[in-house]
Protein backbone atom coordinates (compact mmCIF):
# COMPACT_ATOMS: atom_id res chain seq x y z
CA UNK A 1 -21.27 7.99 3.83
CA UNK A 2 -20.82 6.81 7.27
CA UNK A 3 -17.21 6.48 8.52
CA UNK A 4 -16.93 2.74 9.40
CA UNK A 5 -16.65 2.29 13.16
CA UNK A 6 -14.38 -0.75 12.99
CA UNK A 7 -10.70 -1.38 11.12
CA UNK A 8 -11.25 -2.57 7.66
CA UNK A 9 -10.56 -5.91 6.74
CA UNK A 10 -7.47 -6.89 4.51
CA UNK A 11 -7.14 -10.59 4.01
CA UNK A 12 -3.70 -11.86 5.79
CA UNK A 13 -2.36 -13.65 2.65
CA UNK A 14 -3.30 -10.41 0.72
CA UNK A 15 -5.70 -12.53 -1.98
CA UNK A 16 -7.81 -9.86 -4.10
CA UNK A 17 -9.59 -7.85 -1.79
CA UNK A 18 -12.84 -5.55 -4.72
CA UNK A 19 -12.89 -3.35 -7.86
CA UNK A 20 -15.42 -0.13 -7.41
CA UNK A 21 -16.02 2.32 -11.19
CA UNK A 22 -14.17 1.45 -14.05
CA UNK A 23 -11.00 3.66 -15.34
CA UNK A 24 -7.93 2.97 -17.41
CA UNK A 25 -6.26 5.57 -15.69
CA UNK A 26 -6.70 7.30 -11.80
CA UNK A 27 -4.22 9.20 -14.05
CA UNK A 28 -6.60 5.43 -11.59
CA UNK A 29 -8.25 6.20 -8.48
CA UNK A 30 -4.86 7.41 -6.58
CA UNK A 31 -1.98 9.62 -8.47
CA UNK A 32 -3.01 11.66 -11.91
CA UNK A 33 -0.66 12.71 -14.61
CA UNK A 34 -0.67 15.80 -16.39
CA UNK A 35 0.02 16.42 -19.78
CA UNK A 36 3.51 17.54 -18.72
CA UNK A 37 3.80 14.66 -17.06
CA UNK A 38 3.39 12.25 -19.15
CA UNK A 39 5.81 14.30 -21.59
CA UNK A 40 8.81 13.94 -18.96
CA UNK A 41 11.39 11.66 -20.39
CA UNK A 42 12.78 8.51 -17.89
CA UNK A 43 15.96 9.61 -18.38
CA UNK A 44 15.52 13.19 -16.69
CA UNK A 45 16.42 13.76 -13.71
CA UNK A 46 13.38 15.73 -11.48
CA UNK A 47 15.06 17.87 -9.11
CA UNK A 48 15.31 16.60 -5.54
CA UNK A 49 12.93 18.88 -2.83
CA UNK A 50 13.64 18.89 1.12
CA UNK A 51 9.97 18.48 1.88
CA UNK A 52 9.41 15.44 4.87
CA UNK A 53 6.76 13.59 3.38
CA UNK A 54 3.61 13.02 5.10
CA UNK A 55 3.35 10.03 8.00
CA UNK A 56 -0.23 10.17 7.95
CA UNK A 57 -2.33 10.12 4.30
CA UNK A 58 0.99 10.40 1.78
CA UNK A 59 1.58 12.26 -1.19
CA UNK A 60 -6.26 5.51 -6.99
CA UNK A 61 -12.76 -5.97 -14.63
CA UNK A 62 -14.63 -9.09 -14.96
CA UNK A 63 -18.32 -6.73 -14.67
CA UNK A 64 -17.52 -3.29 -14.80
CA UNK A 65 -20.59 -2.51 -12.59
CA UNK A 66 -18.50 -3.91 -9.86
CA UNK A 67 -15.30 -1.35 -10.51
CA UNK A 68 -15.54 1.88 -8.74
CA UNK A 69 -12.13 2.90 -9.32
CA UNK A 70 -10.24 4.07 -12.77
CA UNK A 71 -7.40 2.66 -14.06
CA UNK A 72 -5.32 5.94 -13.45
CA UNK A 73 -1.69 5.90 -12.22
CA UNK A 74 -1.59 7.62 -9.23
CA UNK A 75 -3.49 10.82 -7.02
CA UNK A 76 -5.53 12.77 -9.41
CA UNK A 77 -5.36 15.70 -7.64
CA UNK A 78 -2.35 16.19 -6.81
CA UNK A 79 0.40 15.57 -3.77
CA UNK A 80 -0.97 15.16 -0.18
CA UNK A 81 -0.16 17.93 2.60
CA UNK A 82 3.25 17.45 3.80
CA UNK A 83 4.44 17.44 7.63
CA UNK A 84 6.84 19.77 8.75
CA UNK A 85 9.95 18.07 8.17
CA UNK A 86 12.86 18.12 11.03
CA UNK A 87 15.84 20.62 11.47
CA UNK A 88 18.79 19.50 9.01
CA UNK A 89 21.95 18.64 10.10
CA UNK A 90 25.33 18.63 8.23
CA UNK A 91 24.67 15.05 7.04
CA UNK A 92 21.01 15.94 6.29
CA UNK A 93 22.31 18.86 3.90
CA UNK A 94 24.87 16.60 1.77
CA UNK A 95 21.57 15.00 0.32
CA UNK A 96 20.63 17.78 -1.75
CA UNK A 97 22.07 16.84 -4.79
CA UNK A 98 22.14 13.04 -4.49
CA UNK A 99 21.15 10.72 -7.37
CA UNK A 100 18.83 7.82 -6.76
CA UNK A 101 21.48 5.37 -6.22
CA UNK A 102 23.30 7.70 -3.81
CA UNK A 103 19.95 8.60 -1.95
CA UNK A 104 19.90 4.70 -0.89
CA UNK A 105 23.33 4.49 0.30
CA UNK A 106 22.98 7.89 2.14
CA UNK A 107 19.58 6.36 4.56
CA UNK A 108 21.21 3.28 4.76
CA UNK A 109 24.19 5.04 6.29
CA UNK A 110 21.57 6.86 8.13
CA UNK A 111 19.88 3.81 9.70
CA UNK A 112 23.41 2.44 10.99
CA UNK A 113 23.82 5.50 12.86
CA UNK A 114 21.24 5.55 14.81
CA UNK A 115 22.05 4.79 18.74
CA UNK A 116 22.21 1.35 19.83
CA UNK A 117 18.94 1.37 21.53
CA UNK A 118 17.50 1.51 17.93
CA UNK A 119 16.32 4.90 18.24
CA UNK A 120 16.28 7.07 14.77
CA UNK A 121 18.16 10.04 15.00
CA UNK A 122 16.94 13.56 13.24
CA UNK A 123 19.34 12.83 10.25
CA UNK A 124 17.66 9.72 9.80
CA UNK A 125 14.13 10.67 9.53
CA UNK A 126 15.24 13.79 7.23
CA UNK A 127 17.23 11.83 5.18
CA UNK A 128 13.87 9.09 4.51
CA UNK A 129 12.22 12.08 4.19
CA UNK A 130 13.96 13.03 1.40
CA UNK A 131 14.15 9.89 -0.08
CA UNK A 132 10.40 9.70 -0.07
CA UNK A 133 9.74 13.12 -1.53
CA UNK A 134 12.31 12.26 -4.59
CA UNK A 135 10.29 8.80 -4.78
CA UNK A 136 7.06 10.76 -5.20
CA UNK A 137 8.74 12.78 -7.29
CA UNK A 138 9.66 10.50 -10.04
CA UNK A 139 6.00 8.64 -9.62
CA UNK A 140 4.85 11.94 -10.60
CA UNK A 141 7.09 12.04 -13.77
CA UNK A 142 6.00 8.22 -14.74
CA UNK A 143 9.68 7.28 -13.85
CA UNK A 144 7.92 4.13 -12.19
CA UNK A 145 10.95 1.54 -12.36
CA UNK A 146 13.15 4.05 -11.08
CA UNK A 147 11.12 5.00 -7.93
CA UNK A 148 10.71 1.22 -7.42
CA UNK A 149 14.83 1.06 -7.62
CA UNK A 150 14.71 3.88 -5.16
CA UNK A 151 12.27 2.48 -2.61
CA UNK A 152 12.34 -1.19 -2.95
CA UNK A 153 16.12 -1.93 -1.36
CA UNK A 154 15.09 0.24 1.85
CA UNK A 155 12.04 -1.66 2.12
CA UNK A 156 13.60 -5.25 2.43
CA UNK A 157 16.15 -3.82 4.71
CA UNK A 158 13.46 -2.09 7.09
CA UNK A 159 12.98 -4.98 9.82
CA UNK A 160 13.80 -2.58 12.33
CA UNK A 161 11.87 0.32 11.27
CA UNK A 162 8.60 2.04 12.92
CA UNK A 163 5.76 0.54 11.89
CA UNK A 164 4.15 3.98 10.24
CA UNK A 165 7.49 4.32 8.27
CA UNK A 166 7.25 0.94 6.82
CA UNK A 167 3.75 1.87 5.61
CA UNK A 168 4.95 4.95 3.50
CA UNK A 169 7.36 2.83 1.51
CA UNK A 170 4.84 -0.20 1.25
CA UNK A 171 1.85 1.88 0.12
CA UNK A 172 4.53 3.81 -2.13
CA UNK A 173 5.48 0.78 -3.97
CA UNK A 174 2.22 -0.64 -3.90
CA UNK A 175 0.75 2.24 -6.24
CA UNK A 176 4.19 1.57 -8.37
CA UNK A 177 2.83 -2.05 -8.88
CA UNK A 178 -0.68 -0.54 -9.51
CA UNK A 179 0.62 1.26 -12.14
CA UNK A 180 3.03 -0.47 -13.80
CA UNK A 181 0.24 -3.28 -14.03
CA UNK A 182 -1.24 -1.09 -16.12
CA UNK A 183 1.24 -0.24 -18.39
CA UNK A 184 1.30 -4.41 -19.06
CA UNK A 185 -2.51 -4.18 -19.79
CA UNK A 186 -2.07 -1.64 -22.20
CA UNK A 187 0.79 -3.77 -23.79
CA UNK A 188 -1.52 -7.01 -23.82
CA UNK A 189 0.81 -8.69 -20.90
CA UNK A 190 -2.26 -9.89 -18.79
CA UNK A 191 -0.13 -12.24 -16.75
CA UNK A 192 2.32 -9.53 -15.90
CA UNK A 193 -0.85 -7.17 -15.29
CA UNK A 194 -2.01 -9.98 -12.73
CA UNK A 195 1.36 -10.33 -11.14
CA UNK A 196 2.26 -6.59 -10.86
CA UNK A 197 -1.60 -6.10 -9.10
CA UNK A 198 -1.24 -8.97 -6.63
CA UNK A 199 1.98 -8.25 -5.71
CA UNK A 200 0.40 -4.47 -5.44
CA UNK A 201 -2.39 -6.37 -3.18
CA UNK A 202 -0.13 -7.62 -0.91
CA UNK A 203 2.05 -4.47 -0.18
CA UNK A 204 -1.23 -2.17 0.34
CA UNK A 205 -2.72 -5.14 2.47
CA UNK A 206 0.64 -5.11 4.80
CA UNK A 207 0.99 -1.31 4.63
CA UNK A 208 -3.23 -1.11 6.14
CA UNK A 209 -1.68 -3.58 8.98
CA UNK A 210 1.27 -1.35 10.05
CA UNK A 211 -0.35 1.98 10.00
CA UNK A 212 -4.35 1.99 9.59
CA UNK A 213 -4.39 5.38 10.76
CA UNK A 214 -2.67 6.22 7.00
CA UNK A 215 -5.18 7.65 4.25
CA UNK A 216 -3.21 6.84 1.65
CA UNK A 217 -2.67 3.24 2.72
CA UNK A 218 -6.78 2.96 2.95
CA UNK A 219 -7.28 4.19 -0.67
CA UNK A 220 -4.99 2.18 -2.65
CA UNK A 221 -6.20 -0.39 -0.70
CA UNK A 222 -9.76 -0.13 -1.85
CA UNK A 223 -8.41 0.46 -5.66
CA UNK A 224 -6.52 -2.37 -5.39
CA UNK A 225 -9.16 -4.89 -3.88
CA UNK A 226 -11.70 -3.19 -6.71
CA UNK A 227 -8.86 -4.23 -9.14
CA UNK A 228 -7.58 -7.43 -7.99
CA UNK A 229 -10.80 -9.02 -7.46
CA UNK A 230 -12.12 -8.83 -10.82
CA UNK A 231 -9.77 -11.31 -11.68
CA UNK A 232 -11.65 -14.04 -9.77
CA UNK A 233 -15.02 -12.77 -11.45
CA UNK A 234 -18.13 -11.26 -10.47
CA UNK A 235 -19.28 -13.43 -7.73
CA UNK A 236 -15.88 -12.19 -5.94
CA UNK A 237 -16.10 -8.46 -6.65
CA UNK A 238 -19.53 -8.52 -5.23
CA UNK A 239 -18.30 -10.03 -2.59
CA UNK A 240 -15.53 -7.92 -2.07
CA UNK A 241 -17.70 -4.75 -2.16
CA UNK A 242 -17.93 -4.10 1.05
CA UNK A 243 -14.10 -4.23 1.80
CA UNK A 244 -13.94 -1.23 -1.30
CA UNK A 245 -16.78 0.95 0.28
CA UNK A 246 -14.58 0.44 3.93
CA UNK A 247 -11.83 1.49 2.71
CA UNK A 248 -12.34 4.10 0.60
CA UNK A 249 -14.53 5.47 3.72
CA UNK A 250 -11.94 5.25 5.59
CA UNK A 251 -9.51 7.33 3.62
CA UNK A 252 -11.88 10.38 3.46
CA UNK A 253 -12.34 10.12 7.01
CA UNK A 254 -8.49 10.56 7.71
CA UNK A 255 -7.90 12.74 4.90
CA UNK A 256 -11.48 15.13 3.64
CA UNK A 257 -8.97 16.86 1.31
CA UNK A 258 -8.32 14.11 -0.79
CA UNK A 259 -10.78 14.08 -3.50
CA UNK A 260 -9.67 11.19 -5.20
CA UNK A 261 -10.59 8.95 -2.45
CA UNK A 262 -13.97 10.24 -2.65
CA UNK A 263 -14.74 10.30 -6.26
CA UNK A 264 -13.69 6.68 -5.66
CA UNK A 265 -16.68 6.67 -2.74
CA UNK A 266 -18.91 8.15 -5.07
CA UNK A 267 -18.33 5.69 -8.09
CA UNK A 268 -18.75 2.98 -5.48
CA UNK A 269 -22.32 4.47 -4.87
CA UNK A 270 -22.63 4.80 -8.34
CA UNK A 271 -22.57 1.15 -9.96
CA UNK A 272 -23.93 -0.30 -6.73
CA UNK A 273 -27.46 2.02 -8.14
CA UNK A 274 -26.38 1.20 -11.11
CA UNK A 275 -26.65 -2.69 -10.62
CA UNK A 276 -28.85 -4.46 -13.11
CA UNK A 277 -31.78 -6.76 -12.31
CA UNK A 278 -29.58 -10.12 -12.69
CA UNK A 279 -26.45 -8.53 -10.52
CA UNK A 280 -28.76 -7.73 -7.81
CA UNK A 281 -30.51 -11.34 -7.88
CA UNK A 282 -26.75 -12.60 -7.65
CA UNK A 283 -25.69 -10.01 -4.41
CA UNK A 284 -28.87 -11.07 -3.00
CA UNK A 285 -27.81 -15.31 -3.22
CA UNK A 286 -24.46 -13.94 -1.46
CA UNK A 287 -25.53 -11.43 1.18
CA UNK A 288 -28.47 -11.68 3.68
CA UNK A 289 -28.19 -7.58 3.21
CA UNK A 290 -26.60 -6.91 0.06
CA UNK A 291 -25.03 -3.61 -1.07
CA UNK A 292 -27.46 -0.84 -1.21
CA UNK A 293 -26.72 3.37 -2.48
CA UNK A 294 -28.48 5.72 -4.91
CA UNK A 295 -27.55 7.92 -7.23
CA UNK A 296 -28.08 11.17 -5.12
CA UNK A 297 -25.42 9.64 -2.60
CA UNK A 298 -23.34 9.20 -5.80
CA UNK A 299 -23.87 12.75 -6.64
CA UNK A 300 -23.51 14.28 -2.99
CA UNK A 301 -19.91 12.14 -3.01
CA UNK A 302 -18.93 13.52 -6.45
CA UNK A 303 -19.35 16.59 -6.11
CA UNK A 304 -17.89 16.72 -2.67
CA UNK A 305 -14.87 15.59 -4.96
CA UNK A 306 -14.91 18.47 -7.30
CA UNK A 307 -15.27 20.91 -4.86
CA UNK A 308 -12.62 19.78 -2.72
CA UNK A 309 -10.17 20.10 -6.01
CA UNK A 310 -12.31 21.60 -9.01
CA UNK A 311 -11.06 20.19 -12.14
CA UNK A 312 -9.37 17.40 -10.61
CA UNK A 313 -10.51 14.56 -12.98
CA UNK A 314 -12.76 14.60 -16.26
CA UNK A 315 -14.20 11.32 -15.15
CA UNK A 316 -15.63 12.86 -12.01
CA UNK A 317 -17.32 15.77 -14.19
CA UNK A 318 -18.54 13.34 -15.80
CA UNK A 319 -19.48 10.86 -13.17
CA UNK A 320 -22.03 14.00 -11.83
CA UNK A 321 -23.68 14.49 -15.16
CA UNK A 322 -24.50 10.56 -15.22
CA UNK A 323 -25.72 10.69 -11.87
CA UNK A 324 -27.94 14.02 -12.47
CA UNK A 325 -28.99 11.67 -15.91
CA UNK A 326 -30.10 8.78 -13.80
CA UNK A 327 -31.77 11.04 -11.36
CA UNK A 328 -33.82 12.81 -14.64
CA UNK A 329 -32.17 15.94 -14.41
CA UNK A 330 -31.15 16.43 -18.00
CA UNK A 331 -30.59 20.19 -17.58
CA UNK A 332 -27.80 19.65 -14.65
CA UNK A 333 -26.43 16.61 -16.79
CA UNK A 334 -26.01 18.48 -19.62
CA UNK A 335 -24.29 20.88 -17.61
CA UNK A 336 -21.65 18.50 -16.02
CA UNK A 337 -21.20 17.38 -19.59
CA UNK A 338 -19.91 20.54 -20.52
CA UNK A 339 -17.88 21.21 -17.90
CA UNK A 340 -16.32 18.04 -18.41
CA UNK A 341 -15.40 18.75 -21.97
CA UNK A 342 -14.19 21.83 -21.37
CA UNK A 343 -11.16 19.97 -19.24
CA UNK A 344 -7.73 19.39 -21.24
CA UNK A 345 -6.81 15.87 -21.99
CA UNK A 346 -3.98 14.65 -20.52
CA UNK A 347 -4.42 10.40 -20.38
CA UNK A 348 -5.60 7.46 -22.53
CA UNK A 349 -8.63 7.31 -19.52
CA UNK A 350 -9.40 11.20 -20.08
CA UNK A 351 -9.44 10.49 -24.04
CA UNK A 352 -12.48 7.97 -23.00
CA UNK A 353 -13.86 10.23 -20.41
CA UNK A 354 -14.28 12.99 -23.08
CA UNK A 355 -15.74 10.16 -25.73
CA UNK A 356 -17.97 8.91 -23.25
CA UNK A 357 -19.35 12.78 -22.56
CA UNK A 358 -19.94 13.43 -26.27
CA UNK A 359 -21.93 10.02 -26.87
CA UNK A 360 -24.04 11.08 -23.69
CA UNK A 361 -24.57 14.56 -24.07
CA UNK A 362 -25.50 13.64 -27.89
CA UNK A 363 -27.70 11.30 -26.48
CA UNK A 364 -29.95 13.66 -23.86
């Protein structure tokens, strides 16, 4: 797909901005758990890493043929590339065994020495460095409410911060809200799963404002458009498509490596093929050009996906077997299929993946 050649939109109020593919995980489009994961207790304390995380990509239903991302909880894949983080100082160093409570008092103390021309000193931006590595550390161990506790006070005391550092923490606690949405859908709390996802909506859309030069920021912004906008129904995800495709676009421009972003891309491409006689009568009422893609852009994005991180998701396995399917390559679907079941389950979304693959494959 073409890299889009101007900023993508985000609506100033935040409102639901579309919903791409359709999963119950991104284990959704943007952080995935492993089996490991999902084992590790709340109460356990991950140990706390030096590594600076990064300032430039970060650590992804009302029609489902409108929702090109999963409903995963975080970056399939795995962590982002990290920058080189600063030379400690004595201060810097006290931080390695601090608890989350004591990690907030430690940057705010941090922040109040820096010089009085506002400038951030190098124990400053080691210290949030820290901070956000042991934030994206208990994301990755589904300690969601206490990364939020971690990150959240920092945030609303951040007026004077650089715009880019602003975005890690919004786009941070953005995918928190993504995902703890989800945990309310699973527990049949639909108006807590709306309020978690708008207020998800509106932390992505500010984070894509401060720093649009931030993968990470672009691809939870497209899964939570994709996500937010089925609430309004299908006459708003359509038109919300675009904004999904933009964003998602832009993410693999500023980050290639991240192959969650692009199975995201490729499930756009997907149910946009995909798109059923009366859907397409409805895009066309709404747009004087509406969505187009085929399923061989589908399948070039997909498996761009797998072979950036083989293995990375059963859903995209799967995604390039239906896409060889609808372009009448049985032999290649079949294939995919098996490849796909030959991944371990980890999630409730994998557990449908891998039921969805059977039925298929029993099917061809």
């Amino acid at each position: 797909a073409t890299a889009p050649t101007t900023k993508p939109s985000v609506a100033s109020d935040a409102p639901p901005l579309i919903r791409a593919g359709s999963y119950d995980s991104m284990s959704e489009v943007g952080g995935y758990k492993t089996a490991e994961e999902d084992a590790v207790d709340d109460s356990a304390e991950p140990p706390i890493t030096h590594r600076a995380a990064s300032t430039s990509s970060g650590a992804a239903r009302a029609d489902n043929r409108w929702s090109c991302v999963g409903e995963s909880s975080g970056d399939r894949e795995g962590e982002r590339p990290i920058a080189t983080e600063p030379a400690r100082s004595s201060a810097a160093d006290e931080s390695e065994a601090l608890t989350d409570a004591e990690a907030v008092v430690v940057v705010e103390r941090a922040a109040r020495a820096a010089d009085t021309s506002g400038a951030v000193t190098d124990d400053s931006m080691h210290l949030r460095a820290v901070l956000l590595a042991r934030a994206d550390e208990l994301y990755t161990a589904g300690a969601l409410e206490r990364a939020h506790a971690l990150l959240a006070p920092v945030l609303a005391n951040a007026t004077a911060e650089e715009p880019q550092a602003l975005a890690e923490l919004e786009w941070r606690l953005a995918r928190i809200s993504h995902d703890l949405a989800l945990q309310a859908k699973r527990a049949r709390q639909p108006a807590k799963e709306h309020e978690l996802m708008l207020e998800g909506m509106r932390l992505v859309g500010a984070a894509v404002e401060h720093d649009d030069q931030n993968a990470a920021t672009h691809k939870w912004c497209a899964i939570l458009v994709s996500v937010t906008s089925a609430f309004d129904g299908t006459k708003t995800m359509i038109q919300k498509s675009f904004v999904v495709k933009e964003h998602f676009e832009a993410a693999v421009r500023l980050d290639p490596k991240d192959a969650t972003a692009r199975h995201g891309l490729g499930v756009w491409h997907y149910e946009v093929a995909s798109l059923s006689w009366t859907m397409r009568k409805v895009a066309a009422a709404i747009f004087a050009s509406p969505p187009t893609a085929t399923h061989a852009e589908a399948l070039y994005h997909c498996n761009l996906a797998e072979n950036t991180s083989p293995g990375f998701y059963i859903r995209n396995r799967l995604m390039i077997a239906k896409a060889h399917a609808a372009l009448k390559d049985r032999k290649a679907a079949k294939e995919w299929l098996g490849k796909a079941l030959e991944l371990p389950e980890r999630t409730p979304d994998d557990t449908e993946a891998l039921a969805e693959a059977r039925k298929l494959l029993g099917a061809l």
